[in-house]
PDB file of N, CA and C in Angstrom:
ATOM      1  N   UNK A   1       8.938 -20.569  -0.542  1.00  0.00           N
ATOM      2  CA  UNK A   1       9.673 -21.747  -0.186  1.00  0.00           C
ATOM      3  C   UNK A   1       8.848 -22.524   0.839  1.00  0.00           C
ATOM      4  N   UNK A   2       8.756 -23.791   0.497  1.00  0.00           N
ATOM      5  CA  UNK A   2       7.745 -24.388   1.301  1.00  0.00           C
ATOM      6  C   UNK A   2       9.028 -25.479   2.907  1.00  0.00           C
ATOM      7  N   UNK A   3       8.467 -25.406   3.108  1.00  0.00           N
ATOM      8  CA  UNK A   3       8.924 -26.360   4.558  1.00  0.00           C
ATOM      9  C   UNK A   3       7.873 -27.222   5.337  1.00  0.00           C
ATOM     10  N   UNK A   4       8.529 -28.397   5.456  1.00  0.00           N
ATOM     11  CA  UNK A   4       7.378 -29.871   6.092  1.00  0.00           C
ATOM     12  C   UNK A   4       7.265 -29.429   7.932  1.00  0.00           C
ATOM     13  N   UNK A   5       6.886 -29.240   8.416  1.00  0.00           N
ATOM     14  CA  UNK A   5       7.153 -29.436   9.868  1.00  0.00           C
ATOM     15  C   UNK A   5       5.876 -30.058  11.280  1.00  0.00           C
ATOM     16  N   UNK A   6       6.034 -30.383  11.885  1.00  0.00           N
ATOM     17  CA  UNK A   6       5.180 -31.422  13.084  1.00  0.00           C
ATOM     18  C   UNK A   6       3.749 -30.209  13.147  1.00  0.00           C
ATOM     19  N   UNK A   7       3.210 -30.351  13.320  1.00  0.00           N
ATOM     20  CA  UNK A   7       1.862 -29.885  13.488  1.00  0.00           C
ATOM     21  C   UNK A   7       2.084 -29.305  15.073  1.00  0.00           C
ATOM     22  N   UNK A   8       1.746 -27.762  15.143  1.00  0.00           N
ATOM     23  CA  UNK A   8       2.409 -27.399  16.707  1.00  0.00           C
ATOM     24  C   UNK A   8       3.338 -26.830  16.763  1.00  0.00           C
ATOM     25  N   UNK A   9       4.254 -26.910  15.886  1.00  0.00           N
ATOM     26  CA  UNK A   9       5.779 -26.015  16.285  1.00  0.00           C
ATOM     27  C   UNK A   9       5.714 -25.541  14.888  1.00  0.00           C
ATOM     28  N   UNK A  10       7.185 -24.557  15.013  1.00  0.00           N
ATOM     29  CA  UNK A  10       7.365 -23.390  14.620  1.00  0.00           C
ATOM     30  C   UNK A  10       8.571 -23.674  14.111  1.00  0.00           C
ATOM     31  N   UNK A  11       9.025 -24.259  12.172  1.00  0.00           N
ATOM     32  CA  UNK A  11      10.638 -24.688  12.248  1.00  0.00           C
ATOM     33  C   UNK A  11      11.191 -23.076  11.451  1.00  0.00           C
ATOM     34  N   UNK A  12      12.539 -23.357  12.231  1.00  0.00           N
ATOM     35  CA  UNK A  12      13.073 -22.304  11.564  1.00  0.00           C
ATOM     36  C   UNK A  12      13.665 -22.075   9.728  1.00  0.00           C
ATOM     37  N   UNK A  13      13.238 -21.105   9.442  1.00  0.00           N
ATOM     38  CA  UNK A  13      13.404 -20.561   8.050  1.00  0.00           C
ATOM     39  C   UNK A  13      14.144 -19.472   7.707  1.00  0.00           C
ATOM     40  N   UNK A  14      15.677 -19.941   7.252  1.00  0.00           N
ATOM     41  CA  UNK A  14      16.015 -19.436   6.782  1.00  0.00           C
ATOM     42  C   UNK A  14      15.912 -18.178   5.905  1.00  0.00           C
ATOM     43  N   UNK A  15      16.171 -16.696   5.791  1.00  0.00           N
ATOM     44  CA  UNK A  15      15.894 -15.907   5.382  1.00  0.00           C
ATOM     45  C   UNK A  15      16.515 -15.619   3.555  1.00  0.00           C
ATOM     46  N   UNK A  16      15.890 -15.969   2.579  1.00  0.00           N
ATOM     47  CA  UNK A  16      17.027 -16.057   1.530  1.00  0.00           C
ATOM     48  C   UNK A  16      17.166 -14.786   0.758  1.00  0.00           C
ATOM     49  N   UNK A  17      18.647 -14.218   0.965  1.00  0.00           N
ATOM     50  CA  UNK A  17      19.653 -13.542   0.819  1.00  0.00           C
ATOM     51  C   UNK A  17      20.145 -13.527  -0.793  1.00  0.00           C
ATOM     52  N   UNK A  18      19.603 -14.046  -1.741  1.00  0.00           N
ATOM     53  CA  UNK A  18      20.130 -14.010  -3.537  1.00  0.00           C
ATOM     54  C   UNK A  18      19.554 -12.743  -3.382  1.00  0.00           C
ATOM     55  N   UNK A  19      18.458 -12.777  -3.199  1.00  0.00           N
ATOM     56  CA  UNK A  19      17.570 -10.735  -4.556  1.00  0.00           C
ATOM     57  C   UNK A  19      17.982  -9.690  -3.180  1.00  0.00           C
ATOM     58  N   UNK A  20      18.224  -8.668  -3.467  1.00  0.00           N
ATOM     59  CA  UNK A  20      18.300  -7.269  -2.869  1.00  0.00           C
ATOM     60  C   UNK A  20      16.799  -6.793  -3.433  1.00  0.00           C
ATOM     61  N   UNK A  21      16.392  -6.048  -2.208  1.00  0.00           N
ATOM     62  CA  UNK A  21      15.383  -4.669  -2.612  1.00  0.00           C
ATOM     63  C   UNK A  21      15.734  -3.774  -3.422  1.00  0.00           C
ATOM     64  N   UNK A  22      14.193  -2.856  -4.083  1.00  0.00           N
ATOM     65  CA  UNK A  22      14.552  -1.836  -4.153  1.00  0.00           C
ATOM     66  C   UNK A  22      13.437  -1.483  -4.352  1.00  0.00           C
ATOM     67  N   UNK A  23      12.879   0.128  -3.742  1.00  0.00           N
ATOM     68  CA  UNK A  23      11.832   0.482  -4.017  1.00  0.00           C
ATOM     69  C   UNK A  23      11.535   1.526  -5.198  1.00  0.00           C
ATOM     70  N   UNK A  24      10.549   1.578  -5.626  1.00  0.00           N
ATOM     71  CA  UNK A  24      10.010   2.768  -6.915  1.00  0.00           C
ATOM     72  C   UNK A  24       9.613   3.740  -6.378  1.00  0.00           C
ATOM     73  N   UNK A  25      10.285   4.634  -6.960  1.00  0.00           N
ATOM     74  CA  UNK A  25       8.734   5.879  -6.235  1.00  0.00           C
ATOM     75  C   UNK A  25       8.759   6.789  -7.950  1.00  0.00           C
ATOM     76  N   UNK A  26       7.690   6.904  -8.583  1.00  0.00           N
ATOM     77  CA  UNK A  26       7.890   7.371 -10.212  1.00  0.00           C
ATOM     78  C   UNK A  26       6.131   8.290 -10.181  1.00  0.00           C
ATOM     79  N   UNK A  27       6.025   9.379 -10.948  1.00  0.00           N
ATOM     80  CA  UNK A  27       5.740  10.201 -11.223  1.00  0.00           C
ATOM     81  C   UNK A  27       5.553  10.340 -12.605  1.00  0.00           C
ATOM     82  N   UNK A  28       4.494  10.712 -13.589  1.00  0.00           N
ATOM     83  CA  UNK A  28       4.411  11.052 -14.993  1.00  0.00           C
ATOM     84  C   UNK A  28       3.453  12.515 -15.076  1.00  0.00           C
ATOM     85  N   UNK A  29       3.663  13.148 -16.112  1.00  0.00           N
ATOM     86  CA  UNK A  29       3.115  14.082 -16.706  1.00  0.00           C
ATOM     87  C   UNK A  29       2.498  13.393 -18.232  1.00  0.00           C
ATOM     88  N   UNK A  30       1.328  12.839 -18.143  1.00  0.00           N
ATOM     89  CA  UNK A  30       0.833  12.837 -19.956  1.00  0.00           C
ATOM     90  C   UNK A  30       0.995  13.946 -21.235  1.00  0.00           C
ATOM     91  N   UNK A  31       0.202  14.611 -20.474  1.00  0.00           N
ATOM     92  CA  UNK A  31       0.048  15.762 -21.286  1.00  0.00           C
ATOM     93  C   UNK A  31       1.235  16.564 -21.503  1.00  0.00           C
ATOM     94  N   UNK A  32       2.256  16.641 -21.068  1.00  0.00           N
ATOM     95  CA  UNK A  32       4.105  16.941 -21.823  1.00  0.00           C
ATOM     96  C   UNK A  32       4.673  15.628 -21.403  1.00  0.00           C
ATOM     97  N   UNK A  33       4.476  14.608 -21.299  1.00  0.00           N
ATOM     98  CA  UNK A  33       5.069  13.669 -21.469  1.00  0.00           C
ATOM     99  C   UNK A  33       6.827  13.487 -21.136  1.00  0.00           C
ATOM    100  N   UNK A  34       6.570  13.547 -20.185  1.00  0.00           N
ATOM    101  CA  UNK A  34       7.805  13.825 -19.247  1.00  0.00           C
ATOM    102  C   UNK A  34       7.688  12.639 -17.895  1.00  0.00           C
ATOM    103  N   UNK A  35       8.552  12.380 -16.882  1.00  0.00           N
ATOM    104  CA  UNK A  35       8.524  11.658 -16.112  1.00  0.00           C
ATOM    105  C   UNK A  35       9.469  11.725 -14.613  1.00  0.00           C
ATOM    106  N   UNK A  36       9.434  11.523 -13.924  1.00  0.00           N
ATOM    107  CA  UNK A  36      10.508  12.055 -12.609  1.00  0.00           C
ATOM    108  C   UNK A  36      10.403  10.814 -11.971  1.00  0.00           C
ATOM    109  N   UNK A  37      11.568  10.152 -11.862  1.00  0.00           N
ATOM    110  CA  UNK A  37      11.519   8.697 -10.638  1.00  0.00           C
ATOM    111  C   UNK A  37      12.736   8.350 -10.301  1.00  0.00           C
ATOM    112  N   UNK A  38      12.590   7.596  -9.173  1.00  0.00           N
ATOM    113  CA  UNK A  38      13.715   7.585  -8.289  1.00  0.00           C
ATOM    114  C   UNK A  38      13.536   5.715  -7.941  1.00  0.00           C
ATOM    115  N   UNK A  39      14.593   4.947  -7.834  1.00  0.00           N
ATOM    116  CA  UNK A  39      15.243   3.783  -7.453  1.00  0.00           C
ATOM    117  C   UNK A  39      15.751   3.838  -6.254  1.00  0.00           C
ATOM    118  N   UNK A  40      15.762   3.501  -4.714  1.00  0.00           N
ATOM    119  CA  UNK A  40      16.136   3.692  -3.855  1.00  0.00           C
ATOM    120  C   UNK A  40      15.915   2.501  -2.926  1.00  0.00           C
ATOM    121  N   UNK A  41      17.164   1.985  -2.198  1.00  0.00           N
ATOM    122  CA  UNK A  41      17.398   1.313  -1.359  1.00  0.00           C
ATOM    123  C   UNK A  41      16.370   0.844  -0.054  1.00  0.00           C
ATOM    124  N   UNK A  42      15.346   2.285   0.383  1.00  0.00           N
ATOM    125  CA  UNK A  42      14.478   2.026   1.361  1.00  0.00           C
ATOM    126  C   UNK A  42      13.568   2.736   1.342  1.00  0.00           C
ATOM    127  N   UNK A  43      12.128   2.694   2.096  1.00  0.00           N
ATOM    128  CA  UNK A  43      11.189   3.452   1.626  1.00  0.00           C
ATOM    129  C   UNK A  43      10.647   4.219   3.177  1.00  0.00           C
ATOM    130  N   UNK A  44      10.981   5.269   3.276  1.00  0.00           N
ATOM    131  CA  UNK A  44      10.204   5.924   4.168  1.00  0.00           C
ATOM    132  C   UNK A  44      10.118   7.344   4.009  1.00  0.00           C
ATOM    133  N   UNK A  45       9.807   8.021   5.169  1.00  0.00           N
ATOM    134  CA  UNK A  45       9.652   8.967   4.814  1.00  0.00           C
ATOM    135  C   UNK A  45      11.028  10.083   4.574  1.00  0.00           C
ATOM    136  N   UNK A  46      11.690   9.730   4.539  1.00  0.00           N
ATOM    137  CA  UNK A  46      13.101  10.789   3.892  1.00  0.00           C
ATOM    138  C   UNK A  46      13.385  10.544   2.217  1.00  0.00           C
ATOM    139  N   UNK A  47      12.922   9.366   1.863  1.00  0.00           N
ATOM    140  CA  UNK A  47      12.666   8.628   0.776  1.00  0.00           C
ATOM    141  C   UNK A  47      11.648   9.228   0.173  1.00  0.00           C
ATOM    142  N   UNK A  48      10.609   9.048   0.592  1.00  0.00           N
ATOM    143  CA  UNK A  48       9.381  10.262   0.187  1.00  0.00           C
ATOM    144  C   UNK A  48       9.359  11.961  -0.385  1.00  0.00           C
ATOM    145  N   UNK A  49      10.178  12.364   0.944  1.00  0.00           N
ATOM    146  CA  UNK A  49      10.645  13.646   0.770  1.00  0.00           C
ATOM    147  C   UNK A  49      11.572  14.001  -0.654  1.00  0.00           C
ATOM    148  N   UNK A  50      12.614  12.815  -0.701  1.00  0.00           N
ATOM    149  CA  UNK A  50      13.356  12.990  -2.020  1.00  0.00           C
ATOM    150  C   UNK A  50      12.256  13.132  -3.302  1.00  0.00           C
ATOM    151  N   UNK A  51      11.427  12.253  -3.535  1.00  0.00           N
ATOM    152  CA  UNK A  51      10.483  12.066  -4.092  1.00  0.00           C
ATOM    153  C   UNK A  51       9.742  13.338  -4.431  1.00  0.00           C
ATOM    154  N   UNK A  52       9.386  13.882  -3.611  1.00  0.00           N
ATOM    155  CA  UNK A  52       8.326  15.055  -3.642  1.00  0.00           C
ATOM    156  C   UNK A  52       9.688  15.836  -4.337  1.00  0.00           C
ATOM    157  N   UNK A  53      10.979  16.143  -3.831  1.00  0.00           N
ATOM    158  CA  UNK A  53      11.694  16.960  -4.635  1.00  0.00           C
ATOM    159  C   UNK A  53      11.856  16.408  -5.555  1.00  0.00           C
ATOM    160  N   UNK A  54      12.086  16.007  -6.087  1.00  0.00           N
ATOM    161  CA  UNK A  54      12.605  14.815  -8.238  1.00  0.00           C
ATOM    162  C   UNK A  54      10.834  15.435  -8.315  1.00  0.00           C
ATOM    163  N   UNK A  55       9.891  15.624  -7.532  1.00  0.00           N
ATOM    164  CA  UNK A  55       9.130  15.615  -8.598  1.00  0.00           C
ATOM    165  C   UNK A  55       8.360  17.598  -9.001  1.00  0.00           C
ATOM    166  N   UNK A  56       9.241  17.857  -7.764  1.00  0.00           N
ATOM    167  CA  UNK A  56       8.817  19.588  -8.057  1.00  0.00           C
ATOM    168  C   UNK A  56       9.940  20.279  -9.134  1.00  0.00           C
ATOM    169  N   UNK A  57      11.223  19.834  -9.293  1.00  0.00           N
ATOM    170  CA  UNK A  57      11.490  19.658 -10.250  1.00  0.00           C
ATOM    171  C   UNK A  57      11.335  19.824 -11.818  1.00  0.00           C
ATOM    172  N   UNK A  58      10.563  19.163 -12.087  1.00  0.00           N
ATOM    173  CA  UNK A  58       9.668  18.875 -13.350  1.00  0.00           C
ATOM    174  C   UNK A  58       8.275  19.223 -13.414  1.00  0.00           C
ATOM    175  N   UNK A  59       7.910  19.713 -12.087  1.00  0.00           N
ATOM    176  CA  UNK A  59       6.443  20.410 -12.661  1.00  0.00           C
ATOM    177  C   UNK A  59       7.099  21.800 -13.241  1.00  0.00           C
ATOM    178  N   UNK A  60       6.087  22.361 -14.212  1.00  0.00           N
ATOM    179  CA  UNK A  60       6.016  23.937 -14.846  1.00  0.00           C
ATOM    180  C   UNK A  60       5.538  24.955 -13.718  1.00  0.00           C
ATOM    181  N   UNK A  61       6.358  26.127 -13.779  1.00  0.00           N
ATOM    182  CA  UNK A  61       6.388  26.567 -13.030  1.00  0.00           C
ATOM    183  C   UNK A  61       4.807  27.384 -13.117  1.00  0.00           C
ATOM    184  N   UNK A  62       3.786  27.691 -12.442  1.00  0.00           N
ATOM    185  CA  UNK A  62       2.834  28.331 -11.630  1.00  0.00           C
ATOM    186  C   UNK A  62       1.628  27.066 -12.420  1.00  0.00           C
ATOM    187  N   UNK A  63       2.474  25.711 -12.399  1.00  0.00           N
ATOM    188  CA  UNK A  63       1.498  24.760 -12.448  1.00  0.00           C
ATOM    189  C   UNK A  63       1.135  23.938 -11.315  1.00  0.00           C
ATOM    190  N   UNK A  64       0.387  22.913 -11.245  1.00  0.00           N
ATOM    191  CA  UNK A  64      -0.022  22.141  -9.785  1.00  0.00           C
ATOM    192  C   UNK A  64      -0.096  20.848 -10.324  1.00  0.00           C
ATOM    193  N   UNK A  65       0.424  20.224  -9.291  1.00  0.00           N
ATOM    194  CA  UNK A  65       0.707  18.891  -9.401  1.00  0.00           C
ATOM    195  C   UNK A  65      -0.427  18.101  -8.254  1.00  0.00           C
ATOM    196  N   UNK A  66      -0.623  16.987  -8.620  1.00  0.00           N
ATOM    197  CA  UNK A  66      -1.389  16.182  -7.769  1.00  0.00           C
ATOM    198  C   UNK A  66      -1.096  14.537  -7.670  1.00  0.00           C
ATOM    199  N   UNK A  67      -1.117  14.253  -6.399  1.00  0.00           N
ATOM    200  CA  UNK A  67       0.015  13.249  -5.606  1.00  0.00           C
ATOM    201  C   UNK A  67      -1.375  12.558  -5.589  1.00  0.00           C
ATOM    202  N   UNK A  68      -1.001  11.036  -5.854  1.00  0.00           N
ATOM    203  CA  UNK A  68      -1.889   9.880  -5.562  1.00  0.00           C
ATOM    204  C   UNK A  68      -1.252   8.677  -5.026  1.00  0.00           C
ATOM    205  N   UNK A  69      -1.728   8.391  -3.595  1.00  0.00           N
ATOM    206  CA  UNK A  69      -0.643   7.343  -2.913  1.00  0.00           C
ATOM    207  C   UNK A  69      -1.710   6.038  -3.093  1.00  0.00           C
ATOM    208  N   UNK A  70      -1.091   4.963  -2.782  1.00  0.00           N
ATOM    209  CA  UNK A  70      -2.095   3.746  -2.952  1.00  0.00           C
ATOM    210  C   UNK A  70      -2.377   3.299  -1.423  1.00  0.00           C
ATOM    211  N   UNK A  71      -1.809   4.082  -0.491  1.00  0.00           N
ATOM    212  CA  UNK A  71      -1.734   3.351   0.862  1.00  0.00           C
ATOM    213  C   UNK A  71      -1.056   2.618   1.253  1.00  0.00           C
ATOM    214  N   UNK A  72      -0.105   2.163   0.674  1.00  0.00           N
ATOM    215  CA  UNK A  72       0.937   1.112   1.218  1.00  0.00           C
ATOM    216  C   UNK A  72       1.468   1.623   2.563  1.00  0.00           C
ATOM    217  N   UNK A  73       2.036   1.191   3.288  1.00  0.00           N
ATOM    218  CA  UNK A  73       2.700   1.150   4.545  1.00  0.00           C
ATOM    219  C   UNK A  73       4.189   0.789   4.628  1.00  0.00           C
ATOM    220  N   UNK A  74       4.615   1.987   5.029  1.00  0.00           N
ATOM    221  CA  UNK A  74       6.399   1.747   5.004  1.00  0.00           C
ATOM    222  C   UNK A  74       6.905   0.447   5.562  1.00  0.00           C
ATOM    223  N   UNK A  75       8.117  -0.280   4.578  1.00  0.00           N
ATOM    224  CA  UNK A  75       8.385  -1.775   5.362  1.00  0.00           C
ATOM    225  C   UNK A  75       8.582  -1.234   6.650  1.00  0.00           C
ATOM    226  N   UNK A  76       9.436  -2.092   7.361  1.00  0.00           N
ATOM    227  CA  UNK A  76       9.846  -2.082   8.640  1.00  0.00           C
ATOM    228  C   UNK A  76      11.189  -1.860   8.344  1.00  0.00           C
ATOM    229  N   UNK A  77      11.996  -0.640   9.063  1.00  0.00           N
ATOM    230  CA  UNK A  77      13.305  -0.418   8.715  1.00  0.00           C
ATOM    231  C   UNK A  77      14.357  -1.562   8.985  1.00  0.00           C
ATOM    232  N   UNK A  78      15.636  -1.552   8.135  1.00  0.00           N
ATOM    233  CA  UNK A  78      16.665  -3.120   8.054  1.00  0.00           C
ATOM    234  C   UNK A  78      17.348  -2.862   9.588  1.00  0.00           C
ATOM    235  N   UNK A  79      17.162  -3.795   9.568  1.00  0.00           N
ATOM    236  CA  UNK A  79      18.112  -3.787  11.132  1.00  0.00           C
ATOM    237  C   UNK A  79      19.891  -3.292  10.957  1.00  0.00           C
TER     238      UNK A  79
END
Protein backbone atom coordinates (compact mmCIF):
# COMPACT_ATOMS: atom_id res chain seq x y z
CA UNK A 1 0.00 0.00 0.00
CA UNK A 2 1.55 3.05 -1.09
CA UNK A 3 1.14 6.50 0.86
CA UNK A 4 2.14 10.29 -0.46
CA UNK A 5 3.82 12.08 2.46
CA UNK A 6 6.21 15.58 2.96
CA UNK A 7 9.73 14.60 2.55
CA UNK A 8 11.06 14.37 6.42
CA UNK A 9 8.26 12.94 8.31
CA UNK A 10 6.95 9.80 9.11
CA UNK A 11 2.82 9.47 8.16
CA UNK A 12 1.03 7.08 9.94
CA UNK A 13 -0.06 3.64 8.36
CA UNK A 14 -2.55 1.95 9.15
CA UNK A 15 -2.01 -1.75 9.84
CA UNK A 16 -4.44 -3.83 7.42
CA UNK A 17 -6.38 -6.35 9.33
CA UNK A 18 -8.49 -8.45 6.08
CA UNK A 19 -5.70 -11.68 5.82
CA UNK A 20 -4.82 -13.58 9.14
CA UNK A 21 -1.42 -15.53 9.33
CA UNK A 22 -0.48 -18.72 9.24
CA UNK A 23 2.62 -20.50 9.29
CA UNK A 24 3.82 -24.00 7.48
CA UNK A 25 6.03 -26.15 8.97
CA UNK A 26 5.76 -29.62 6.40
CA UNK A 27 8.07 -32.49 6.11
CA UNK A 28 8.13 -35.31 3.15
CA UNK A 29 9.49 -38.75 2.82
CA UNK A 30 10.03 -39.54 -1.23
CA UNK A 31 11.03 -42.68 -1.09
CA UNK A 32 7.53 -44.03 0.91
CA UNK A 33 5.92 -41.15 -0.03
CA UNK A 34 4.31 -40.06 2.91
CA UNK A 35 4.22 -36.51 4.47
CA UNK A 36 3.81 -34.88 8.15
CA UNK A 37 2.71 -31.02 8.37
CA UNK A 38 1.30 -28.81 10.53
CA UNK A 39 -0.78 -25.23 9.93
CA UNK A 40 -0.31 -23.12 12.94
CA UNK A 41 -1.18 -19.77 14.16
CA UNK A 42 2.60 -18.76 15.23
CA UNK A 43 6.02 -19.73 14.67
CA UNK A 44 8.47 -20.30 17.35
CA UNK A 45 10.01 -22.43 19.11
CA UNK A 46 7.08 -24.51 20.89
CA UNK A 47 5.77 -24.49 17.30
CA UNK A 48 8.93 -26.12 16.22
CA UNK A 49 8.91 -28.59 18.91
CA UNK A 50 5.31 -29.68 17.73
CA UNK A 51 6.89 -30.05 14.45
CA UNK A 52 9.78 -32.22 15.31
CA UNK A 53 6.92 -34.41 17.04
CA UNK A 54 4.24 -34.71 13.71
CA UNK A 55 7.43 -35.51 12.29
CA UNK A 56 8.96 -38.46 14.54
CA UNK A 57 5.80 -39.81 14.15
CA UNK A 58 6.11 -40.90 10.65
CA UNK A 59 9.65 -41.72 10.48
CA UNK A 60 10.19 -45.85 10.45
CA UNK A 61 11.21 -46.99 13.28
CA UNK A 62 15.36 -47.59 13.61
CA UNK A 63 15.31 -45.09 10.62
CA UNK A 64 16.93 -41.40 10.59
CA UNK A 65 15.55 -38.52 9.57
CA UNK A 66 17.28 -35.32 8.48
CA UNK A 67 16.02 -31.71 9.24
CA UNK A 68 16.84 -28.88 6.73
CA UNK A 69 16.00 -25.31 7.97
CA UNK A 70 16.33 -22.34 5.49
CA UNK A 71 17.27 -19.86 8.28
CA UNK A 72 14.41 -17.86 8.61
CA UNK A 73 14.04 -16.03 11.88
CA UNK A 74 11.06 -16.32 14.17
CA UNK A 75 8.47 -13.26 13.56
CA UNK A 76 8.26 -11.17 16.48
CA UNK A 77 5.64 -12.55 18.92
CA UNK A 78 1.67 -10.76 18.58
CA UNK A 79 1.31 -8.49 21.17
Amino acid sequence: MRQWARRGTRPRQPADQRYKSAYLFGAICPARGIAAGLALPFADTEAMQLHLDEISRHVARRAHAVLLLDRAGWPPPPN
